[in-house]
N, C-alpha and C. Protein backbone atom coordinates (compact mmCIF):
# COMPACT_ATOMS: atom_id res chain seq x y z
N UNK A 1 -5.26 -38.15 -15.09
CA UNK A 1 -4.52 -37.19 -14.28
C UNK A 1 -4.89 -37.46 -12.82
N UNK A 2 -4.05 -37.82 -12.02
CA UNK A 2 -3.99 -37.89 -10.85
C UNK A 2 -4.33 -36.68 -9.86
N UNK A 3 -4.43 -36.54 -8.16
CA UNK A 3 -5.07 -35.97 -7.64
C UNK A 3 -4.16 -34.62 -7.46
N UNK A 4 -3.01 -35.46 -7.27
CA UNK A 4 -1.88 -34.20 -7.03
C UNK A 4 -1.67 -33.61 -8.27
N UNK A 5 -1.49 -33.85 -9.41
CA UNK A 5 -0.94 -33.14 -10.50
C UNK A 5 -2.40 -31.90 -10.29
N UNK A 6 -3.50 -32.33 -10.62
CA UNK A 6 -4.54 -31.34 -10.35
C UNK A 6 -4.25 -30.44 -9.66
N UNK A 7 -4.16 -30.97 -8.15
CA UNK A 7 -3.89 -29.85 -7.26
C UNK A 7 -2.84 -28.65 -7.52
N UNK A 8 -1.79 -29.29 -8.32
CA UNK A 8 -0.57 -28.41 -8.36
C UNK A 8 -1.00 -27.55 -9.96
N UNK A 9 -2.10 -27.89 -10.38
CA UNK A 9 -2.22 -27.14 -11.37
C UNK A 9 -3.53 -26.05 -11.05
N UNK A 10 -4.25 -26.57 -9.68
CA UNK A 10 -5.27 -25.06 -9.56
C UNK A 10 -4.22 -24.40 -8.74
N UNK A 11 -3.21 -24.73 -7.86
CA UNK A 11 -2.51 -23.37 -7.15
C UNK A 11 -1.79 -23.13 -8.24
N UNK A 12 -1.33 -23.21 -8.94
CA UNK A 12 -0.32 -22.49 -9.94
C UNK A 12 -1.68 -21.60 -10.43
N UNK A 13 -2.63 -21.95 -10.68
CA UNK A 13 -3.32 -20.97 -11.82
C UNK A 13 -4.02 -20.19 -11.05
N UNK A 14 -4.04 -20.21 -9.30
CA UNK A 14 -4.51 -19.30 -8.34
C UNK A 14 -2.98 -18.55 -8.36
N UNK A 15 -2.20 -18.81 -8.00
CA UNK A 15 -0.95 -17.97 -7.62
C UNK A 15 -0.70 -17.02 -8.84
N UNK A 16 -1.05 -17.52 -10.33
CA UNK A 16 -1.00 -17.00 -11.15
C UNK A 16 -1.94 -15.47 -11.24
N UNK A 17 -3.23 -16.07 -11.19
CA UNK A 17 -4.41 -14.75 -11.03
C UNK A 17 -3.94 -13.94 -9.76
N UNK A 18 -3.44 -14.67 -8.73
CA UNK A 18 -3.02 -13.52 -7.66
C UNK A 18 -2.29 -12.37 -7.87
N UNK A 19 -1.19 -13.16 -8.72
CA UNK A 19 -0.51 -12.19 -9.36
C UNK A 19 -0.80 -11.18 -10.37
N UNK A 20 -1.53 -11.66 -10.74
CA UNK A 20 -2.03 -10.75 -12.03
C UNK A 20 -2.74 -9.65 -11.21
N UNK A 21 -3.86 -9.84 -10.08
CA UNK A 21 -4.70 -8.84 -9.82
C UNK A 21 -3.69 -8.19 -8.57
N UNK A 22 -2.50 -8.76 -8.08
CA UNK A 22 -1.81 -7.79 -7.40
C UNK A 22 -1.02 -6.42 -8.34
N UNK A 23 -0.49 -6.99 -9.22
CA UNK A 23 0.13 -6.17 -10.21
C UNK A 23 -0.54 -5.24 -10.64
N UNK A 24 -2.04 -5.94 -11.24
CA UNK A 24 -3.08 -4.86 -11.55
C UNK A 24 -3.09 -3.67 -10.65
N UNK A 25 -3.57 -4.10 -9.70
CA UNK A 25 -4.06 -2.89 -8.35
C UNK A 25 -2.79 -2.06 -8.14
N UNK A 26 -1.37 -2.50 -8.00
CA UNK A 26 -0.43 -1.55 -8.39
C UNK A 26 -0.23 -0.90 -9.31
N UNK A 27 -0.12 -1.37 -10.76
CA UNK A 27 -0.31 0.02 -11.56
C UNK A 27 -1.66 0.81 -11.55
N UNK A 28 -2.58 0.09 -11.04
CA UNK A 28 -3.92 1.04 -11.18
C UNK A 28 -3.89 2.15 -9.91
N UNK A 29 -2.77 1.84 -9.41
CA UNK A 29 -2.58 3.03 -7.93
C UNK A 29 -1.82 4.08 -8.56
N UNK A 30 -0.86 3.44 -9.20
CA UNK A 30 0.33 4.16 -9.59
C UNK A 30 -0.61 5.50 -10.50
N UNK A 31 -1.49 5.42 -11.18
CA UNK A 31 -2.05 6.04 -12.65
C UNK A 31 -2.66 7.50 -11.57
N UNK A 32 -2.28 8.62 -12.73
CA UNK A 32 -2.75 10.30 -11.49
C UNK A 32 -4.29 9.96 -12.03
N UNK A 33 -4.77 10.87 -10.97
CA UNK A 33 -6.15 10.82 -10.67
C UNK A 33 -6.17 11.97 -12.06
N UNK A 34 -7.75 11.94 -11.53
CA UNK A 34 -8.32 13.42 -12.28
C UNK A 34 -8.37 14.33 -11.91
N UNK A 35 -8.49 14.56 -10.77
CA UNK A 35 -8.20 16.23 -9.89
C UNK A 35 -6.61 16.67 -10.22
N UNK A 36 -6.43 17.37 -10.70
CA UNK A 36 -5.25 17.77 -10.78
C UNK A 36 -4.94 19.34 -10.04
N UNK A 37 -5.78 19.84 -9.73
CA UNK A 37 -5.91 20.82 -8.94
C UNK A 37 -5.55 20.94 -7.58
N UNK A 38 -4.53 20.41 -7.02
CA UNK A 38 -4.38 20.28 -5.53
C UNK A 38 -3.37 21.12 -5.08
N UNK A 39 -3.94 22.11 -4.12
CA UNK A 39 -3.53 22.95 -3.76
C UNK A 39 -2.60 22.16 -2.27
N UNK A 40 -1.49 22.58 -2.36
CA UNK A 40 -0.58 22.38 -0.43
C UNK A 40 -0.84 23.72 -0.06
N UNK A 41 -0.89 23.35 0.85
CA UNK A 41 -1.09 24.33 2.59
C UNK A 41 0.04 24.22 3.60
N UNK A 42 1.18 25.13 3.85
CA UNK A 42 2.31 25.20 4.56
C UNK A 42 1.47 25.28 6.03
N UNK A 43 1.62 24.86 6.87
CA UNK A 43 1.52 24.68 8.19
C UNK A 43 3.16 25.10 8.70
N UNK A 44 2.49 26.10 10.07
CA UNK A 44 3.73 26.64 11.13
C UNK A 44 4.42 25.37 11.50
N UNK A 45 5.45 25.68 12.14
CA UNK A 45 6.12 24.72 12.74
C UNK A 45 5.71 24.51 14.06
N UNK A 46 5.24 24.10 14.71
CA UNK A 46 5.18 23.56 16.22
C UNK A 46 6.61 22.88 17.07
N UNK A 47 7.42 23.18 17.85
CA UNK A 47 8.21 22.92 18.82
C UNK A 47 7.76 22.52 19.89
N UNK A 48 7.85 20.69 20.69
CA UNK A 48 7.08 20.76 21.94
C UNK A 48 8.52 20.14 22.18
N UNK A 49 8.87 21.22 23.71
CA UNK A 49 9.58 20.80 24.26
C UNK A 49 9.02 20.54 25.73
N UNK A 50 10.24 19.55 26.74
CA UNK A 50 9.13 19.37 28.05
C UNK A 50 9.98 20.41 29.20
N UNK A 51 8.75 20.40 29.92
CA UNK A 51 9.25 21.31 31.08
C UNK A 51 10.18 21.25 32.16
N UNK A 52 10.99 21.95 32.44
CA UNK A 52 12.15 22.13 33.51
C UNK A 52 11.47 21.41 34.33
N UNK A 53 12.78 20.02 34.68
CA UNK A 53 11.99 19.54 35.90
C UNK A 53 12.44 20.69 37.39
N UNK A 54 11.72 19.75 38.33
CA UNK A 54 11.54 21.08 39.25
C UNK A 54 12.04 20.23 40.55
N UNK A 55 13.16 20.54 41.32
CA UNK A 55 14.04 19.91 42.44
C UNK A 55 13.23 19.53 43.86
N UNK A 56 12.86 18.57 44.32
CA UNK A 56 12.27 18.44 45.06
C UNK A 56 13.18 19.13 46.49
């Protein structure tokens, strides 16, 4: 086996594991935690408007 066939067979089997542990880490994000207890908190609304300019 030549130098290139090698080569093209560790990036395939890196691109491969890449994939695998990208996929992983996405469904392992996707999965609910254990706290299931989470309370929301409504916050007021805030309006910032800017000030009348002023005529020299």
């Amino acid at each position: 086996m030549n130098i290139q066939a090698q080569t093209k067979i560790v990036a395939f089997a890196l691109a491969a594991l890449t994939s695998v542990s990208l996929l992983g880490a996405t469904i392992g994000g996707m999965q609910p935690s254990g706290q299931t207890d989470v309370q929301l908190i409504a916050l007021d609304t805030v309006t910032i408007t800017a000030p009348a300019r002023v005529a020299n």
